[in-house]
Protein backbone atom coordinates (compact mmCIF):
# COMPACT_ATOMS: atom_id res chain seq x y z
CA UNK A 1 8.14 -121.78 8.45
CA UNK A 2 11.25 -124.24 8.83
CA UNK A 3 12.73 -125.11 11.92
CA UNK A 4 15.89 -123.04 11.76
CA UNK A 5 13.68 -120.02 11.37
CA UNK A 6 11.40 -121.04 14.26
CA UNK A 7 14.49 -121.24 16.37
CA UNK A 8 15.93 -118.64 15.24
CA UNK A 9 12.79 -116.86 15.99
CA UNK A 10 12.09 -117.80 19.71
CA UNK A 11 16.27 -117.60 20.43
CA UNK A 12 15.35 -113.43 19.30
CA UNK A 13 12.54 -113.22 21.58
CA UNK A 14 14.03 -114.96 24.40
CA UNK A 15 16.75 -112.89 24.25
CA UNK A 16 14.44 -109.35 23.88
CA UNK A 17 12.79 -110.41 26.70
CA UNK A 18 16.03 -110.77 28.87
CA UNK A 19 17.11 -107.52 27.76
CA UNK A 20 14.23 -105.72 28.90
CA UNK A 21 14.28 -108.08 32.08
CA UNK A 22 17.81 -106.98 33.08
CA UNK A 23 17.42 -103.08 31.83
CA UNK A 24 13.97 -103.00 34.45
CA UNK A 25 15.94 -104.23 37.58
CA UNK A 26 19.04 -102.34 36.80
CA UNK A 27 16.57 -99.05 36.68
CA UNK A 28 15.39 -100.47 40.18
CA UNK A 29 18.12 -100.80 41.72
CA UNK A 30 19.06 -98.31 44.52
CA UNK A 31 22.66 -97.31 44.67
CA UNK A 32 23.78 -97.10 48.16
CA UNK A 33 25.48 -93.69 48.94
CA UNK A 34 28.42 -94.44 51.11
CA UNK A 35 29.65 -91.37 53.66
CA UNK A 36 32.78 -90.69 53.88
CA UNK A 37 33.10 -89.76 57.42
CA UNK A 38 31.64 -93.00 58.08
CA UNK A 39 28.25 -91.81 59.58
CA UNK A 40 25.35 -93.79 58.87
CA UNK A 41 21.29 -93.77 60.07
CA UNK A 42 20.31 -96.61 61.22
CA UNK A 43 17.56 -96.94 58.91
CA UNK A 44 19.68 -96.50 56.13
CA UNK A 45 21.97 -99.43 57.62
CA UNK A 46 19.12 -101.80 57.79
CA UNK A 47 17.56 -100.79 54.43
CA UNK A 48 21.14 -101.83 53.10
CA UNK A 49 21.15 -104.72 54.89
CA UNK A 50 17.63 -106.11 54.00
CA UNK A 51 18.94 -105.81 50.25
CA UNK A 52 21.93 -107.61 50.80
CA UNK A 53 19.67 -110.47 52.17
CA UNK A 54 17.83 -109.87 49.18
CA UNK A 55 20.36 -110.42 47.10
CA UNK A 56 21.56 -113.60 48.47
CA UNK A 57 18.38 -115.10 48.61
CA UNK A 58 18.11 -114.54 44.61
CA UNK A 59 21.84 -116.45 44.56
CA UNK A 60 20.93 -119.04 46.67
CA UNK A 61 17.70 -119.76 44.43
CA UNK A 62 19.39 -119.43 41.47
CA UNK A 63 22.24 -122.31 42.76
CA UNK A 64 19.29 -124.45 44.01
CA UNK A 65 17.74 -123.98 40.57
CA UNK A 66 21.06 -124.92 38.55
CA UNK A 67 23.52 -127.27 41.10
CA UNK A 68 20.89 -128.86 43.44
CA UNK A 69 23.77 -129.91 45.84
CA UNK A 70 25.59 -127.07 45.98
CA UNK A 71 25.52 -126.60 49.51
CA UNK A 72 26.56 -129.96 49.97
CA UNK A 73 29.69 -129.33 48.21
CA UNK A 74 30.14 -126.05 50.24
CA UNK A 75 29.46 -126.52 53.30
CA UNK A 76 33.27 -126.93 55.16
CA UNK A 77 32.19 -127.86 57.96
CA UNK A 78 29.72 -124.22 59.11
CA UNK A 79 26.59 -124.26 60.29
């Protein structure tokens, strides 16, 4: 096997693998189901909240991962 074809080859797979990746957590996601009238449980307000944290905790791991001193850069002066 040349190396265009063994690149080409793990380039397809990565990219399968991705695809699956993102179709699984899309599938888990939970839609939040916003009221009109404005009424909300309180259970259903912290469930919403702890995904939000969620959610930000992915971002802020992903930032670490990719621009180490991103907070650095950021920070404008809050604690």
């Amino acid at each position: 096997m040349g190396v265009l074809e063994f690149i080409t080859s793990i380039v397809a797979m990565a990219l399968g693998a991705i695809t699956i990746w993102i179709l699984l957590l899309r599938k888990g996601r939970r839609r939040a189901n916003i009221d009109p009238s404005g009424s909300y449980d309180m259970s259903e307000l912290s469930r919403m909240a702890e995904s939000l944290r969620d959610r930000i905790d992915v971002l802020e791991s992903i930032l670490d991962a990719e621009v180490p001193d991103w907070r650095e850069q950021n920070d404008h002066g809050a604690a």
